[in-house]
Protein backbone atom coordinates (compact mmCIF):
# COMPACT_ATOMS: atom_id res chain seq x y z
CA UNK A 1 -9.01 23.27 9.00
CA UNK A 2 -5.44 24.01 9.58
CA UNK A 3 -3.51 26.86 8.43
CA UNK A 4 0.08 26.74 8.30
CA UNK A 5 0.32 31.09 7.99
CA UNK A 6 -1.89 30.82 11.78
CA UNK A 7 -1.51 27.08 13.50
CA UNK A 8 -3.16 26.45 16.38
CA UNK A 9 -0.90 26.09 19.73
CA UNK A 10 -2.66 23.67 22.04
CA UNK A 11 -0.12 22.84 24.14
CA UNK A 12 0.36 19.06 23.08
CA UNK A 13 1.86 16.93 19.85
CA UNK A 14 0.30 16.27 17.27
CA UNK A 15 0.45 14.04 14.06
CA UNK A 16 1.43 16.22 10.80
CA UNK A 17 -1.62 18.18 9.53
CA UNK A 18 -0.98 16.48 5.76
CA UNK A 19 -2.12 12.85 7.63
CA UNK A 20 -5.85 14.65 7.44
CA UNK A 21 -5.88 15.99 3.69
CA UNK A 22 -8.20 13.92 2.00
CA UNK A 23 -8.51 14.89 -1.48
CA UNK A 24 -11.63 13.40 -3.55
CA UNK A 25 -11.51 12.19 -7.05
CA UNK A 26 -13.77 11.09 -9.17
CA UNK A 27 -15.37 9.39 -6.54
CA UNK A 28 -12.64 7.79 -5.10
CA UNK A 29 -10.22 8.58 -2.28
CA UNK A 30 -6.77 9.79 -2.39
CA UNK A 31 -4.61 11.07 0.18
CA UNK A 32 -1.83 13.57 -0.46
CA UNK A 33 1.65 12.63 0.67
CA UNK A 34 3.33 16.00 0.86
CA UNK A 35 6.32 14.94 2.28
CA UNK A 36 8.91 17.49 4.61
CA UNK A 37 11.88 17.87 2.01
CA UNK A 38 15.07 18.11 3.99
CA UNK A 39 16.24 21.65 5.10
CA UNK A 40 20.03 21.53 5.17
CA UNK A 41 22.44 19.41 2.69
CA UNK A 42 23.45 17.54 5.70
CA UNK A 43 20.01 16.36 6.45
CA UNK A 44 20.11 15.84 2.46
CA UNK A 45 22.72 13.52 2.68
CA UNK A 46 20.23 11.13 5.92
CA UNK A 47 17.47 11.41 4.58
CA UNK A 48 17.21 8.19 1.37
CA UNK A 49 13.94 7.33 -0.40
CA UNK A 50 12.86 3.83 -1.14
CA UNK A 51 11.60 2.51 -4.81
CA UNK A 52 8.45 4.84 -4.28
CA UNK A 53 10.44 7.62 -3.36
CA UNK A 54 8.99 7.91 0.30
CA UNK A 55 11.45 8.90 2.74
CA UNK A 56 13.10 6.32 4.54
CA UNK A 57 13.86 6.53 8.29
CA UNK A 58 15.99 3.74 8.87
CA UNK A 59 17.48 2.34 5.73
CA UNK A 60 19.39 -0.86 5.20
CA UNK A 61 22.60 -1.00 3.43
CA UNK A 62 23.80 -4.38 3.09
CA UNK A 63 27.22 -6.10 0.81
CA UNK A 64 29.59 -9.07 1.03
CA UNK A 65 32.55 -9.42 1.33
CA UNK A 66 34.03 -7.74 -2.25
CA UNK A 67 30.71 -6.99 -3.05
CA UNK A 68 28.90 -3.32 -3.65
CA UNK A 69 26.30 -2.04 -1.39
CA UNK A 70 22.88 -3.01 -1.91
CA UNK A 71 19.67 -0.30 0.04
CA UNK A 72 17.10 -2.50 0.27
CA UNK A 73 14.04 -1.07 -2.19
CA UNK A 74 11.72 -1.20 0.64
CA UNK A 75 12.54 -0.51 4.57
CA UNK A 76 12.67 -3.18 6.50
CA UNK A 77 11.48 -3.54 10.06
CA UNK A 78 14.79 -4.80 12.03
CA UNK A 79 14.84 -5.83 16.04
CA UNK A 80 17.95 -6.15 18.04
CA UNK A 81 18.17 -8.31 21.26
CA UNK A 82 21.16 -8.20 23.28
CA UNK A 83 21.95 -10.47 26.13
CA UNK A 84 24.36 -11.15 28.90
CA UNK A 85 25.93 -14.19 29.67
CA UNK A 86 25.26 -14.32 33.62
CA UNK A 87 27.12 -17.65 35.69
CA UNK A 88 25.11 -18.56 38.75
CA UNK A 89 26.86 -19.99 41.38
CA UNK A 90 25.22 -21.71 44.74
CA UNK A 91 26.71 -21.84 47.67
CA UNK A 92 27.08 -25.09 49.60
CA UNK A 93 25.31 -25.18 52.92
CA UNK A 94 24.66 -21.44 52.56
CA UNK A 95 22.12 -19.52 55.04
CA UNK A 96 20.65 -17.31 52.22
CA UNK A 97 18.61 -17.97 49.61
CA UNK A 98 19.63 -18.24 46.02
CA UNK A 99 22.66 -17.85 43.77
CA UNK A 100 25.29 -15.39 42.99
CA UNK A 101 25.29 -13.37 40.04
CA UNK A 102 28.44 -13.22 38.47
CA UNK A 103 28.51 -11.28 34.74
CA UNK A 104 30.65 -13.15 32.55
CA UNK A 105 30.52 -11.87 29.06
CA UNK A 106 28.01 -10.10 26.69
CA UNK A 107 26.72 -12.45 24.28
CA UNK A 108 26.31 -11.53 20.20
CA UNK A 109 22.81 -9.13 19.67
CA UNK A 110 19.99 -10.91 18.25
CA UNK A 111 19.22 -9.64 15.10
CA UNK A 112 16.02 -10.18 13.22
CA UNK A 113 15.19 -8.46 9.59
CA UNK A 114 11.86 -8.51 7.99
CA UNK A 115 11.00 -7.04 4.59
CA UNK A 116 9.09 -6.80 1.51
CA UNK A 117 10.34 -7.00 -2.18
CA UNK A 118 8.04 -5.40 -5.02
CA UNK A 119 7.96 -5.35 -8.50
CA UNK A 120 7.08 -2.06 -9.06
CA UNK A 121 7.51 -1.88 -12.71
CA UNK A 122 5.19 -4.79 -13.87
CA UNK A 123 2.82 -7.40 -12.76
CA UNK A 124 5.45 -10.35 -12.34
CA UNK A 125 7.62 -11.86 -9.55
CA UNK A 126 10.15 -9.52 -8.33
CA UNK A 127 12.86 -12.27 -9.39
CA UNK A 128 16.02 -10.24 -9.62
CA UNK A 129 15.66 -9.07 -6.20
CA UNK A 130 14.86 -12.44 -4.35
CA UNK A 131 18.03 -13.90 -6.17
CA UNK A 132 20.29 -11.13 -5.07
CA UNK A 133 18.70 -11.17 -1.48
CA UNK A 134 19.41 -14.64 -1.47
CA UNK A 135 22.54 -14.92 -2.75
CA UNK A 136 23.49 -12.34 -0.12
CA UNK A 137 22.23 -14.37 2.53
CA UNK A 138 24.05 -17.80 1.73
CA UNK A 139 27.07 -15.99 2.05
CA UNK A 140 26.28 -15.72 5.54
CA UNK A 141 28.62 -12.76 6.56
CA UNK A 142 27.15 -9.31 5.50
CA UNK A 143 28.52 -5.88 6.37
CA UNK A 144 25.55 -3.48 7.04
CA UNK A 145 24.84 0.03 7.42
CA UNK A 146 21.65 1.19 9.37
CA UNK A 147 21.35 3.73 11.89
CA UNK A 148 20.43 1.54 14.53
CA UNK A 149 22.71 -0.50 13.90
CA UNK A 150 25.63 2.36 14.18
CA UNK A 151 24.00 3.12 17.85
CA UNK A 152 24.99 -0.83 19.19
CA UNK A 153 28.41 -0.38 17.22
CA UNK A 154 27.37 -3.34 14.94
CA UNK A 155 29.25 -3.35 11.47
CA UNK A 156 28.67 -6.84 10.41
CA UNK A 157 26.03 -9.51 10.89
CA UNK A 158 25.99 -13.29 9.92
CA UNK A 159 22.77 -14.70 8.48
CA UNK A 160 22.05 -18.02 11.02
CA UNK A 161 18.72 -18.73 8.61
CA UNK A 162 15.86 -17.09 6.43
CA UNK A 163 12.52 -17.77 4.71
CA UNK A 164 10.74 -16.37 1.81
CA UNK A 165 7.27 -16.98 3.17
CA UNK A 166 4.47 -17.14 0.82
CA UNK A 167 3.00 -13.78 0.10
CA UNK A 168 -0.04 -13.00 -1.62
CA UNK A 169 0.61 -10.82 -4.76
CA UNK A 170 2.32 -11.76 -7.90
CA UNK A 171 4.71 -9.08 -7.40
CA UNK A 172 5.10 -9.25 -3.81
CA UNK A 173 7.80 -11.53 -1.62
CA UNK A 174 8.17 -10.84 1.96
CA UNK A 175 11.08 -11.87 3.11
CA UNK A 176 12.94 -12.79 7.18
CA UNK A 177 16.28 -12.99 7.81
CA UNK A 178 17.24 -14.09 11.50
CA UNK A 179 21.52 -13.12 12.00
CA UNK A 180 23.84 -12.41 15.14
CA UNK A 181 25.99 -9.33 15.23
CA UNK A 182 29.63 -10.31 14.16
CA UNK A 183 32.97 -8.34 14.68
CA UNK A 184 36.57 -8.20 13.68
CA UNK A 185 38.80 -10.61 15.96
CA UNK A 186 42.91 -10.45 16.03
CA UNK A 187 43.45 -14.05 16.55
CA UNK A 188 47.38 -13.73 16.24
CA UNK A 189 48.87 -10.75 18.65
CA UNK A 190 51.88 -9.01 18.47
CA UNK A 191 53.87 -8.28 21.68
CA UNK A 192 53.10 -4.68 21.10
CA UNK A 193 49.45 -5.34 21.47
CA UNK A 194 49.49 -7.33 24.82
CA UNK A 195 51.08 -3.81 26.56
């Protein structure tokens, strides 16, 4: 058994001791959660719960335009896919094989969403938050917040489709949003920004 006053070094990682605590009741199973609180007001300020109050390690933040900011209840899992937009070029009559490489541009990231809403409070459809979700997403441009988002410098997204895919529960909807990162374009320059 582990003993947090005398741990056991063994020289590799390994998973939190609380995954192992298996408390019996009554019969039936239940594992206890005991989750790290965070040390520092700092971390305080990172670290957000969802609807459960189970720490959160990459939330999602999302608003339009005018809008307030909406943390999606339950963590979603998000992918981003970048690409480059490569121009091949063959050469006529050429000795070697192949084509030439040239980089052009980087092309928008690839960004797919894919959640879970919950009605945590009663056995019905979680309505309010499919409408708002929705709403959100026919408005095609969202601004987000998410830390992996802030590492590929992406502030806004637009929504290119979603579903609602059936989902068995009464108070369950999963949800998938497919989007392209977006950014903020001058169209019309001023002298001063051409030197």
């Amino acid at each position: 058994m582990y003993n947090k006053d005398n741990p056991i070094k063994l020289g590799i990682r390994l998973p939190p001791p609380f995954i192992y605590r298996v408390v019996t009741v009554n019969g039936a199973e239940h594992v206890d959660l005991d989750f790290r609180k965070p040390e520092t007001e700092a971390e305080a300020d990172i670290v957000r719960t969802n609807a459960l109050g189970v720490p959160m390690r990459m939330p999602l933040e999302v608003k339009a335009d005018g809008g307030d900011w909406w943390l999606l209840p339950i963590e979603p899992i998000i992918s981003v896919v970048g690409k480059n937009i490569i121009v091949k070029r063959n050469v006529a009559k050429g000795r070697t094989r192949g084509s030439i490489k040239e980089k052009w541009s980087q092309d928008d990231y690839q960004i797919t969403i894919e959640g879970i809403l919950i009605n945590y409070d009663k056995d019905a459809y979680p309505e309010e938050d499919v409408k708002r979700l929705r709403s959100l997403c026919e408005g095609a441009r969202l601004k987000v917040r998410c830390k992996l988002f802030e590492l590929f410098s992406i502030d806004y997204i637009v929504v290119e489709n979603f579903e609602f895919p059936m989902t068995s529960g009464i108070q369950n909807q999963g949800y998938r949003i497919s989007a392209v990162s977006d950014d903020v374009y001058k169209l019309l320059l001023k002298r001063s920004d051409l030197t």
